[in-house]
N, C-alpha and C. Protein backbone atom coordinates (compact mmCIF):
# COMPACT_ATOMS: atom_id res chain seq x y z
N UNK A 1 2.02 21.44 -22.73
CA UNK A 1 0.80 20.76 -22.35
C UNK A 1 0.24 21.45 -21.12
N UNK A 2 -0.87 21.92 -21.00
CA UNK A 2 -1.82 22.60 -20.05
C UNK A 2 -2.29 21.78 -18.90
N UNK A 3 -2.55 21.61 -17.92
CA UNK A 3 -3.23 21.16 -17.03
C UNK A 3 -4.75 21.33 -17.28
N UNK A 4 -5.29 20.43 -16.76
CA UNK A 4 -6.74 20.60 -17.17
C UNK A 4 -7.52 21.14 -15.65
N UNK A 5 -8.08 22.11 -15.84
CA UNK A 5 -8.97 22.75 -14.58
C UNK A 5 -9.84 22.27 -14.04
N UNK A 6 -10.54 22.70 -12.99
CA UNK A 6 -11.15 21.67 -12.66
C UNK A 6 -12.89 21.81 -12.85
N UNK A 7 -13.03 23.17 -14.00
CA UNK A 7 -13.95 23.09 -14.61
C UNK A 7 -13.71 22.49 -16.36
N UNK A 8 -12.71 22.29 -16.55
CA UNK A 8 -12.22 21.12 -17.81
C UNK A 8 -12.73 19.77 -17.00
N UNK A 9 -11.85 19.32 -16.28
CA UNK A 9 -12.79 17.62 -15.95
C UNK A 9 -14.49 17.78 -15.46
N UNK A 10 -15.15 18.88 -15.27
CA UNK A 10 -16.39 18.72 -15.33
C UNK A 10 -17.15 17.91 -13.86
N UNK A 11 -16.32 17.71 -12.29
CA UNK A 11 -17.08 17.29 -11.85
C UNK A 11 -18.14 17.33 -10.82
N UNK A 12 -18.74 16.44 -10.24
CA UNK A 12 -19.91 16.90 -10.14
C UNK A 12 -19.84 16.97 -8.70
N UNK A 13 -21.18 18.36 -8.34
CA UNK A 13 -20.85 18.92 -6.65
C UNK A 13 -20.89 17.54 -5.92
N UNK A 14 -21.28 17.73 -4.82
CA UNK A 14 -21.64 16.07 -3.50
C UNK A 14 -22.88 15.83 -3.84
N UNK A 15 -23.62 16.97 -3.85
CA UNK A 15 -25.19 16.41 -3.98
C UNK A 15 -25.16 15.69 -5.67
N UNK A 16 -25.04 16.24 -6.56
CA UNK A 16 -25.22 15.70 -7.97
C UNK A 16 -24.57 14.18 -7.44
N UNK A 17 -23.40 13.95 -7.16
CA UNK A 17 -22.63 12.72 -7.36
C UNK A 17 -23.17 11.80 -6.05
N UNK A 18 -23.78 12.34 -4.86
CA UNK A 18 -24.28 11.40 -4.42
C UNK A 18 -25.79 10.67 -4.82
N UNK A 19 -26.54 11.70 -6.02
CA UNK A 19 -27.71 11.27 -6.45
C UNK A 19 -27.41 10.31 -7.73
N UNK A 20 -26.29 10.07 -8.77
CA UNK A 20 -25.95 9.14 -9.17
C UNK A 20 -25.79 8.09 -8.86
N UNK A 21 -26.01 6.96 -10.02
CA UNK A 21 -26.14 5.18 -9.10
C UNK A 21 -24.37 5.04 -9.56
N UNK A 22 -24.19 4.23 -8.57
CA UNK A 22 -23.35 4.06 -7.84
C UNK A 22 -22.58 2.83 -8.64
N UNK A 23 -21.53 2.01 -8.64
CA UNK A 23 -21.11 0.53 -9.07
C UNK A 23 -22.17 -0.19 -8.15
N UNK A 24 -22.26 -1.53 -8.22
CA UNK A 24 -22.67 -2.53 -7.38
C UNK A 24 -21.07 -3.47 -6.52
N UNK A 25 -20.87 -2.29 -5.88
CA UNK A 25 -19.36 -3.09 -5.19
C UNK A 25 -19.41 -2.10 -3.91
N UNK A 26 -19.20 -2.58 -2.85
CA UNK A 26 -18.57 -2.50 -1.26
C UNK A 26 -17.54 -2.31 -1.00
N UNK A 27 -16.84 -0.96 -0.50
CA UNK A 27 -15.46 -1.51 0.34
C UNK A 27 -15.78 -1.65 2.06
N UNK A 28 -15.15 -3.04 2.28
CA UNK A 28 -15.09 -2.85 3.87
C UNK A 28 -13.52 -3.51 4.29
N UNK A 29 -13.32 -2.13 5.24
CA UNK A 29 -12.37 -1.71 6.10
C UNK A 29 -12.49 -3.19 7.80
N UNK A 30 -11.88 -4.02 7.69
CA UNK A 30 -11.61 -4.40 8.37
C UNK A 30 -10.36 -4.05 9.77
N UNK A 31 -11.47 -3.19 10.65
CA UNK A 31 -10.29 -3.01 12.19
C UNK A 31 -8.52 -1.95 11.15
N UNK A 32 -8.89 -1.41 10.32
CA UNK A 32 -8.31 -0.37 9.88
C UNK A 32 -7.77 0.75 10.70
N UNK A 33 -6.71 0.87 11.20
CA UNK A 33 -6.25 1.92 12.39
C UNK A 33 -5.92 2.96 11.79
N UNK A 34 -5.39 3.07 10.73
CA UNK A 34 -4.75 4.63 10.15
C UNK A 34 -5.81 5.50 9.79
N UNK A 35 -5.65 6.63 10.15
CA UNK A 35 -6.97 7.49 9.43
C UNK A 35 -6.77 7.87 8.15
N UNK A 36 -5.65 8.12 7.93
CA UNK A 36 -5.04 8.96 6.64
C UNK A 36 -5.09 7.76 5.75
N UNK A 37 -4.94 6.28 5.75
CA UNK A 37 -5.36 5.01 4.96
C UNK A 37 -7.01 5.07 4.92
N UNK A 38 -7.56 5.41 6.14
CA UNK A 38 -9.28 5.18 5.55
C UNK A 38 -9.43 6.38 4.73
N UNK A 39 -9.03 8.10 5.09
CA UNK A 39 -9.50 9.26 4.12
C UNK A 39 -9.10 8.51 2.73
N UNK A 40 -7.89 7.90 2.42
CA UNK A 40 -7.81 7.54 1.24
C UNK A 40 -8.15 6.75 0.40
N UNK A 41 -8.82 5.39 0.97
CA UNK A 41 -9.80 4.88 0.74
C UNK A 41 -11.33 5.53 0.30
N UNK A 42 -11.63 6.70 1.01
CA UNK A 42 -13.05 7.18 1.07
C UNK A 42 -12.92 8.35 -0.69
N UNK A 43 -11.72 8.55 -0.71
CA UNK A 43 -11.32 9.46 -1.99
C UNK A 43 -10.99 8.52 -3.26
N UNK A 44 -10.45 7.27 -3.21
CA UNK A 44 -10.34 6.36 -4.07
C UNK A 44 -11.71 5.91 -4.30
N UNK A 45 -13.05 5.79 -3.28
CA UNK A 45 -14.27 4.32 -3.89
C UNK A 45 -14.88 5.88 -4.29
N UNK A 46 -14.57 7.38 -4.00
CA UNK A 46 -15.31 8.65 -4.66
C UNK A 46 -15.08 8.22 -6.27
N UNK A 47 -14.01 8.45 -6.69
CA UNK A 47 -13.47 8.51 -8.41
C UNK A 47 -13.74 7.31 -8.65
N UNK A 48 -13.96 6.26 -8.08
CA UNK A 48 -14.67 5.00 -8.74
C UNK A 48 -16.13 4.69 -8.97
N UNK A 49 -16.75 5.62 -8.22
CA UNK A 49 -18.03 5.10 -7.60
C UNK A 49 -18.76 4.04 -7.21
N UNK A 50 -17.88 3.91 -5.58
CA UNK A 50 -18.39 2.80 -5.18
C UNK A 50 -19.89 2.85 -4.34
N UNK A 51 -20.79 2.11 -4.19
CA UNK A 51 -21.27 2.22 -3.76
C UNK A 51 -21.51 3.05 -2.19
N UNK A 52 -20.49 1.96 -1.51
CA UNK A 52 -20.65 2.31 0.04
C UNK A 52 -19.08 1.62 0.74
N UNK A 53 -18.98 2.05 1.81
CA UNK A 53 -17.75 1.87 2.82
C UNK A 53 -18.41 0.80 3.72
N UNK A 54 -18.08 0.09 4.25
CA UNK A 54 -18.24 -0.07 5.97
C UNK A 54 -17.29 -0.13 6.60
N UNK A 55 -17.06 0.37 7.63
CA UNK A 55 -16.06 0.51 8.54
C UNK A 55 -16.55 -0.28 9.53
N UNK A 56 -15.47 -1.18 10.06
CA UNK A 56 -15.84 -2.39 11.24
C UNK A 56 -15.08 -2.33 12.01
N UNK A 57 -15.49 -2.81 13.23
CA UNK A 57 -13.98 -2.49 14.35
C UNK A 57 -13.97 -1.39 14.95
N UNK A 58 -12.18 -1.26 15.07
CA UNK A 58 -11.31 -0.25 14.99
C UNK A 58 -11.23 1.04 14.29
N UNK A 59 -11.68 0.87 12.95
CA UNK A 59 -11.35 1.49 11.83
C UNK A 59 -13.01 2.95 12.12
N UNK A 60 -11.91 4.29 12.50
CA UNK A 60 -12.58 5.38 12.62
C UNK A 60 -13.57 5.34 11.43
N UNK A 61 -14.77 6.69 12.54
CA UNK A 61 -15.74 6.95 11.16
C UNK A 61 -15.73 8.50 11.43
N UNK A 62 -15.94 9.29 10.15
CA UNK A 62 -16.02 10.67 10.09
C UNK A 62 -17.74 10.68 10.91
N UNK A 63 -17.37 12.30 11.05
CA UNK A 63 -16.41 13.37 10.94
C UNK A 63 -14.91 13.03 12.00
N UNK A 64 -13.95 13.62 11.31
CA UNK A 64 -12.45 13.41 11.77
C UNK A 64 -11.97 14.31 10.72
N UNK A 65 -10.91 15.11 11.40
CA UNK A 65 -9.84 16.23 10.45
C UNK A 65 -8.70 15.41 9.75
N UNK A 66 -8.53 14.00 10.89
CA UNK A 66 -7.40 13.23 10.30
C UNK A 66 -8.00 12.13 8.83
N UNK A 67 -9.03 11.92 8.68
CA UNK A 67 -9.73 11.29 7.52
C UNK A 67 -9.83 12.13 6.59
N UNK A 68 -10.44 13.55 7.04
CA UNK A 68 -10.53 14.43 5.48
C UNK A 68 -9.50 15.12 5.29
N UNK A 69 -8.22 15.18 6.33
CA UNK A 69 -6.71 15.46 5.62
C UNK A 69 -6.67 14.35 4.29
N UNK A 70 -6.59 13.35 3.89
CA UNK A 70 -6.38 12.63 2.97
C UNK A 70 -7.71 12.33 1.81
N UNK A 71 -9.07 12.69 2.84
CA UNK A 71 -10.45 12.02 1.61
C UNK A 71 -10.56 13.38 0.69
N UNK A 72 -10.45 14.56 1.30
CA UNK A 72 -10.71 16.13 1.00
C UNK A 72 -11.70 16.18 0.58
N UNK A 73 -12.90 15.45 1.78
CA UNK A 73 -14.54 15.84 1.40
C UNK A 73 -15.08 14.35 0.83
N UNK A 74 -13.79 13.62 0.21
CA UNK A 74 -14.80 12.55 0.07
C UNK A 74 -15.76 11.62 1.07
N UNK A 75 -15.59 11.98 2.61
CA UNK A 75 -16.19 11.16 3.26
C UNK A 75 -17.45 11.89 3.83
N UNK A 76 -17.73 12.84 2.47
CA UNK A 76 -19.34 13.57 2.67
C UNK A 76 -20.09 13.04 1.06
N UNK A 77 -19.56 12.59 0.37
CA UNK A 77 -20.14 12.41 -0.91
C UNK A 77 -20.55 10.64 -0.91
N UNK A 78 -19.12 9.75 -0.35
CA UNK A 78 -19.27 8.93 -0.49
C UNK A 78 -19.83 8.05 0.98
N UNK A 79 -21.62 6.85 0.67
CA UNK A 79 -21.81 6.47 1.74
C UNK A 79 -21.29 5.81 2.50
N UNK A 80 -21.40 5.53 3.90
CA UNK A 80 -20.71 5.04 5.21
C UNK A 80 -21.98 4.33 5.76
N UNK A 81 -21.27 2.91 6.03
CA UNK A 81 -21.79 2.37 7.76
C UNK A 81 -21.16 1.87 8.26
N UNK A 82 -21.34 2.03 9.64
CA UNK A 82 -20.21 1.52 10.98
C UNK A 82 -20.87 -0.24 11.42
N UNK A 83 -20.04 -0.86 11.46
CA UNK A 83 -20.45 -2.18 12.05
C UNK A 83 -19.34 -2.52 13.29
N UNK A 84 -19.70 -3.08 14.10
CA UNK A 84 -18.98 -2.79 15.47
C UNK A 84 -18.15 -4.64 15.14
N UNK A 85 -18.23 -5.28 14.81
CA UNK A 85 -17.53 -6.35 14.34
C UNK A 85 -17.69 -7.10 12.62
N UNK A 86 -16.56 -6.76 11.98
CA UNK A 86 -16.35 -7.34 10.68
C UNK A 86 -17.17 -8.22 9.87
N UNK A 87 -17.14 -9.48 11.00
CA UNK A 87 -18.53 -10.77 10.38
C UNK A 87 -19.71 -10.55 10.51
N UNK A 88 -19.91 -9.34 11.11
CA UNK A 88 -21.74 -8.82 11.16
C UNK A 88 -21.97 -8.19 9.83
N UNK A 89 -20.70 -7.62 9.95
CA UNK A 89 -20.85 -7.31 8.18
C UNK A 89 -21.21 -7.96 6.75
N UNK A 90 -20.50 -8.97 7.38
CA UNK A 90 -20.26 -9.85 6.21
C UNK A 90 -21.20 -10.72 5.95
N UNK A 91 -22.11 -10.67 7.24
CA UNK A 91 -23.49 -11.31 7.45
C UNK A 91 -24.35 -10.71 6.36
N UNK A 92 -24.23 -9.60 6.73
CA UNK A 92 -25.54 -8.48 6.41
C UNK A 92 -25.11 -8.29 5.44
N UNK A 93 -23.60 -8.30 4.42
CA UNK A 93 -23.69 -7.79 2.90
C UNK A 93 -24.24 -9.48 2.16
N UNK A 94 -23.65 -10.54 2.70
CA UNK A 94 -24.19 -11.76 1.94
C UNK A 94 -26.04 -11.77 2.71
N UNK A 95 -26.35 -10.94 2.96
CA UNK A 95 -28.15 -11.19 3.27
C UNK A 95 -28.46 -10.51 2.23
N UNK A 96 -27.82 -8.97 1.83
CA UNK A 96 -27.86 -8.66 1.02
C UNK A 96 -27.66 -8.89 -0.56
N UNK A 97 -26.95 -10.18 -0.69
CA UNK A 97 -26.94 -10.69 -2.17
C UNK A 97 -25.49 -10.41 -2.54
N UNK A 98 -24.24 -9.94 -1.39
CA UNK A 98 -23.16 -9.66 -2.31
C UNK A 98 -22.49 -10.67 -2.26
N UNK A 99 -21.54 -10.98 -3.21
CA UNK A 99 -20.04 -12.12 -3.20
C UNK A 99 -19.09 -11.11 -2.41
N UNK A 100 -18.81 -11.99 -1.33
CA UNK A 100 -17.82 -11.57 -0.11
C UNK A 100 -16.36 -11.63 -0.88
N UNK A 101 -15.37 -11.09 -1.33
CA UNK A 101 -14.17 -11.18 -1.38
C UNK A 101 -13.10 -10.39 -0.46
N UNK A 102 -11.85 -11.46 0.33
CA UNK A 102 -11.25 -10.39 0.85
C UNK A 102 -9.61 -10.28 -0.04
N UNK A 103 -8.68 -9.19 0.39
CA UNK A 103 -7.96 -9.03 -0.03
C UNK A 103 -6.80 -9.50 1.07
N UNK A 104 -6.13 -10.70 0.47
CA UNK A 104 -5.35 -11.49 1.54
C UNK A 104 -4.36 -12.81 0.99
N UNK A 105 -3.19 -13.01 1.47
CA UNK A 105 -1.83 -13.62 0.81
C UNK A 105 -2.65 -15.02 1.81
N UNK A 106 -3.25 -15.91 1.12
CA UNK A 106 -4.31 -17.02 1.48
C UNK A 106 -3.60 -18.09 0.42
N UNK A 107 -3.50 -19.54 0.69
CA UNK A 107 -3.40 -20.78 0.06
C UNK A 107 -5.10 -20.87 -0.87
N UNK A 108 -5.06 -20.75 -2.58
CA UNK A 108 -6.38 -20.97 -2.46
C UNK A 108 -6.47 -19.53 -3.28
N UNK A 109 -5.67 -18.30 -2.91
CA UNK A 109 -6.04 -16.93 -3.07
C UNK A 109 -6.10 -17.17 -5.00
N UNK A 110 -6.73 -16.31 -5.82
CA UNK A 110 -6.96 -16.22 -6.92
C UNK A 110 -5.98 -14.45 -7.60
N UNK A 111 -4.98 -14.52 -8.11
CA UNK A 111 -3.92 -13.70 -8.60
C UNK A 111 -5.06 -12.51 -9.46
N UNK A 112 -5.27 -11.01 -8.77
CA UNK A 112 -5.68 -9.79 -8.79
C UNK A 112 -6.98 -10.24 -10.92
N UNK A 113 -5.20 -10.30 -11.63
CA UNK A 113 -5.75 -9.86 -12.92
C UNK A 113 -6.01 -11.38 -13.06
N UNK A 114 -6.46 -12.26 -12.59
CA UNK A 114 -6.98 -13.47 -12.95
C UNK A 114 -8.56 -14.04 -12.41
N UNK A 115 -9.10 -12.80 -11.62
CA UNK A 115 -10.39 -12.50 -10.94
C UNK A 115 -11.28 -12.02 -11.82
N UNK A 116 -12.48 -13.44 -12.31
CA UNK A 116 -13.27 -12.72 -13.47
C UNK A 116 -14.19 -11.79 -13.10
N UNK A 117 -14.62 -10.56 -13.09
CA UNK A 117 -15.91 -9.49 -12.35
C UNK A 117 -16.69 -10.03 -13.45
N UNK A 118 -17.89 -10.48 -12.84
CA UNK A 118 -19.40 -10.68 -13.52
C UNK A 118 -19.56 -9.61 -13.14
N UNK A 119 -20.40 -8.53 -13.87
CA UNK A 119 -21.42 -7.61 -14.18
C UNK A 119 -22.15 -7.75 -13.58
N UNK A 120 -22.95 -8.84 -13.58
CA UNK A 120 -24.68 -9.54 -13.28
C UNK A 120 -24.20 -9.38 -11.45
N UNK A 121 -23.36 -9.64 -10.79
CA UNK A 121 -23.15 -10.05 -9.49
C UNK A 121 -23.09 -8.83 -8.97
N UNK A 122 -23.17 -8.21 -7.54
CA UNK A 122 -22.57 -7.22 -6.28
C UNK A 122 -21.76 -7.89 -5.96
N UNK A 123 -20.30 -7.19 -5.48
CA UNK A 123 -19.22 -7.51 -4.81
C UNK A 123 -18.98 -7.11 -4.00
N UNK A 124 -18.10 -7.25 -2.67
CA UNK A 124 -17.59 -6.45 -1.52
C UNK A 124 -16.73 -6.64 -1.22
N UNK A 125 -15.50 -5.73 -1.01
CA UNK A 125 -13.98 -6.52 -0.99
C UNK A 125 -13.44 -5.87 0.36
N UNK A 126 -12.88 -6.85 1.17
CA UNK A 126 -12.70 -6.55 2.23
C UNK A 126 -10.97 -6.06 2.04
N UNK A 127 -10.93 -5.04 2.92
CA UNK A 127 -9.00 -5.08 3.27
C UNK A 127 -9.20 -5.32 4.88
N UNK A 128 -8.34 -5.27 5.39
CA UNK A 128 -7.63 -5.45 6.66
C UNK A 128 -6.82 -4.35 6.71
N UNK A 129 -6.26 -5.03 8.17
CA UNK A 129 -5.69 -4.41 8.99
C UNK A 129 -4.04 -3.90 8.19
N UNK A 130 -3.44 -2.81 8.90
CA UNK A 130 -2.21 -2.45 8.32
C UNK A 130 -0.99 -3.68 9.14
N UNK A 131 -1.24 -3.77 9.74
CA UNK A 131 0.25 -5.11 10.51
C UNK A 131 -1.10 -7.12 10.12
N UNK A 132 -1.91 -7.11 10.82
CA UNK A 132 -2.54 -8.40 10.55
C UNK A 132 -3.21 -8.84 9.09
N UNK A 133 -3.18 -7.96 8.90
CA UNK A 133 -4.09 -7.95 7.21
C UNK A 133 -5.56 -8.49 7.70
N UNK A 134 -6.55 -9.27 7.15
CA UNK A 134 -7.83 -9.34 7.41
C UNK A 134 -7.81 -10.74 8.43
N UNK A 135 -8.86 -10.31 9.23
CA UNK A 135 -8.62 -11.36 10.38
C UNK A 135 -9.22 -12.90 9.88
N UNK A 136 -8.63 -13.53 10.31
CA UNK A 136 -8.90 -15.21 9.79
C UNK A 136 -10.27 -15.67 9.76
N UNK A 137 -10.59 -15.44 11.30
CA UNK A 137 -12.15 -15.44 11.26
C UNK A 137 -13.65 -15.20 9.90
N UNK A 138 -12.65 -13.93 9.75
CA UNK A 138 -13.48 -12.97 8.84
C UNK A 138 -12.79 -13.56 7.06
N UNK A 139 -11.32 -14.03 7.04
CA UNK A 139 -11.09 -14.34 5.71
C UNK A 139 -12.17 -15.95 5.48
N UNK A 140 -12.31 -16.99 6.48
CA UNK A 140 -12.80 -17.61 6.68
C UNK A 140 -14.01 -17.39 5.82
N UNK A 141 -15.00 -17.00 6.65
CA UNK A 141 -16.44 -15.84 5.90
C UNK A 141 -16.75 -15.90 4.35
N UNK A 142 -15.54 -15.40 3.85
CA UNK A 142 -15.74 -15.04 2.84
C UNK A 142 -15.86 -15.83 1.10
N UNK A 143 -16.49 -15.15 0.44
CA UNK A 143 -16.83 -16.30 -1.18
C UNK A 143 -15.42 -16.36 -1.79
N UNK A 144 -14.47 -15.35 -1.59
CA UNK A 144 -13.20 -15.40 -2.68
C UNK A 144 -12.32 -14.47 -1.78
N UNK A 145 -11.18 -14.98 -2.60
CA UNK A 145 -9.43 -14.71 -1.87
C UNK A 145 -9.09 -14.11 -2.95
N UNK A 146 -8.44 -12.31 -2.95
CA UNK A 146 -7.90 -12.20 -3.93
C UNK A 146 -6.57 -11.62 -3.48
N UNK A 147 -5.24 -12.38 -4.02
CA UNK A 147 -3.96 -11.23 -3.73
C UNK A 147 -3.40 -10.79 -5.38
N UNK A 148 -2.61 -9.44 -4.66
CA UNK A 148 -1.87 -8.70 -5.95
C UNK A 148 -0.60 -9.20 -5.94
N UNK A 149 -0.42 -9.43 -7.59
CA UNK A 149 0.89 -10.06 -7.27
C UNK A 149 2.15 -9.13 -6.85
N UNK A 150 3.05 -9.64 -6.39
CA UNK A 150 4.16 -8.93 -6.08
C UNK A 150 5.33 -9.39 -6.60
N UNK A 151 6.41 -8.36 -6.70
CA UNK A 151 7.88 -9.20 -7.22
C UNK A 151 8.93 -8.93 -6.15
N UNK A 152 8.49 -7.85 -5.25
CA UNK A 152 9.95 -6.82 -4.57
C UNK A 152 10.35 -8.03 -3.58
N UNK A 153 10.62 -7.32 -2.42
CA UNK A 153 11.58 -7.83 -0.98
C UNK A 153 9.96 -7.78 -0.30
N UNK A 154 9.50 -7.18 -0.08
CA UNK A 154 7.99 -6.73 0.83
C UNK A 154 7.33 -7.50 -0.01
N UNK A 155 6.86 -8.30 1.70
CA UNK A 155 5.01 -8.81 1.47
C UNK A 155 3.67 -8.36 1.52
N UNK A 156 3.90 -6.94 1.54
CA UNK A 156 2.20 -6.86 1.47
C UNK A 156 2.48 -5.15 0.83
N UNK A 157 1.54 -4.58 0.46
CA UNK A 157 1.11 -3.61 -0.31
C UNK A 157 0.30 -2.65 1.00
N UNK A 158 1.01 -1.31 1.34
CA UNK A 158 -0.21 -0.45 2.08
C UNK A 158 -1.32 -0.62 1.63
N UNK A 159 -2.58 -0.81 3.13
CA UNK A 159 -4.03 -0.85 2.80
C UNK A 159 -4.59 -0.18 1.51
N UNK A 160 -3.91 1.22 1.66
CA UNK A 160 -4.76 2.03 0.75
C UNK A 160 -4.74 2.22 -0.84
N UNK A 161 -3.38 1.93 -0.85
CA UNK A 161 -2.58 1.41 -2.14
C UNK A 161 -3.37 -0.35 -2.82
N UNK A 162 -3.57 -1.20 -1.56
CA UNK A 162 -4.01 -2.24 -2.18
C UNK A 162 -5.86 -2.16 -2.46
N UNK A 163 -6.28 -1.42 -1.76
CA UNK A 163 -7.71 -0.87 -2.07
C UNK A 163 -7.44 -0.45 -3.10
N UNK A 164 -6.61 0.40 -4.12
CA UNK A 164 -7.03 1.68 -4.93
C UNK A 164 -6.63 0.48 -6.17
N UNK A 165 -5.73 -0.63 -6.04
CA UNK A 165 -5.64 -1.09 -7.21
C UNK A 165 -6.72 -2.44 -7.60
N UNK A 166 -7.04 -2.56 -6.55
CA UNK A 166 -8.08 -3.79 -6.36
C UNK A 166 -9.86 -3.01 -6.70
N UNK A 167 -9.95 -1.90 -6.46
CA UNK A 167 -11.18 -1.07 -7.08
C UNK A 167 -11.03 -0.97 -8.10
N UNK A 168 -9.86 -0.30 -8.88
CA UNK A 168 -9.47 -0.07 -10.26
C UNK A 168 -9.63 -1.08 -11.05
N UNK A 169 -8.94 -2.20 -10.70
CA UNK A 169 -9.58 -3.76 -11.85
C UNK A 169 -10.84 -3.64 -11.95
N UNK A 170 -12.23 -3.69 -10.44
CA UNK A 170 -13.18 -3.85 -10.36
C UNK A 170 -14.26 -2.90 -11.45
N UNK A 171 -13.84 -1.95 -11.45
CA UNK A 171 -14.24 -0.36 -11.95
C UNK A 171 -14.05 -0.70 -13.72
N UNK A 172 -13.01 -1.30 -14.05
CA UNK A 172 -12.51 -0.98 -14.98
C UNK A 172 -13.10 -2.02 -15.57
N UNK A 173 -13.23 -2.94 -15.02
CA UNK A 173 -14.11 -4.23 -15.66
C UNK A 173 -15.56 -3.96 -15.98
N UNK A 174 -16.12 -3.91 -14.56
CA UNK A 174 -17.64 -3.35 -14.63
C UNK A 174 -17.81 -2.16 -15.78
N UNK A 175 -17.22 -1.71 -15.91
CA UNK A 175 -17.32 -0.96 -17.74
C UNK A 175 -17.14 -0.91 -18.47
N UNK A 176 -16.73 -2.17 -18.49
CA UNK A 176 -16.33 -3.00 -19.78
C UNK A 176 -17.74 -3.51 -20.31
N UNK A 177 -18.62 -3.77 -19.44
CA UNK A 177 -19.38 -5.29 -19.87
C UNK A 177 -20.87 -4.21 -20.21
């Protein structure tokens, strides 16, 4: 079996793929400290096509060598905005028309593959922090609680790992319908 090249998958430069429409879904980075967790984030909502990032807080914004060690360019294709606190965000994406969801082990939370994606709706799914997960304040905020289930010894899933599987439902749904 051959590997496929990377003129076999066919894809497209920054400019082509940033002039394509996009999903109708948000990731925002809540006070996110790792850089090498946000590059990977910014390379995961690339192969999904997410709309847009926001980075709030804490959570660096390119240019950074330590973000595109892990995005490798995705944080030139895929859009960015900086919000200097989380709930300004969350202001401005529900002004905007989106359903706020964060990703968080919440009383109330709704189990990953049991989260119906309407089509018709914009979404925005928040992660958190790598030690606090998303701040209360800000889970507060929000239209929906979603956690992944787990079976191991560990309670929580790396940021970037729980972004990439929580886009993937989203992605995979929205093209369904």
């Amino acid at each position: 079996m051959d590997k496929k090249t990377i003129w076999d998958l066919g894809r497209d430069s920054t400019e082509e793929y940033r002039s394509k429409q996009k999903l109708p879904l948000v990731m925002v980075l809540d006070n996110v400290r790792s850089l090498n967790n946000i590059g990977a984030i910014f390379r995961t909502c690339d192969a999904f096509r997410v709309a847009e990032i926001m980075l709030c807080g804490i959570s660096a914004c390119p240019p950074s060598p330590e973000i595109h060690k892990t995005a490798l360019g995705a944080e030139d294709s895929v859009s960015w905005r900086y919000f200097p606190s989380t709930l300004e965000c969350v202001a401005a994406l529900k002004a905007e028309g989106y359903t706020v969801a964060c990703l968080e082990q919440v009383k109330g939370s709704i189990c990953l593959q049991d989260f119906h994606v309407d089509s018709n709706r914009k979404y925005a799914i928040i992660a958190g922090n790598e030690v606090d997960g998303v701040a209360p304040e800000v889970v507060d905020a929000c239209d929906a609680w979603i956690e992944i289930p787990q079976e191991g010894t560990k309670h929580s899933l790396n940021v970037s790992v729980s972004a990439g599987i929580t886009l993937w439902h989203f992605f995979s749904n929205m093209h369904r319908s």
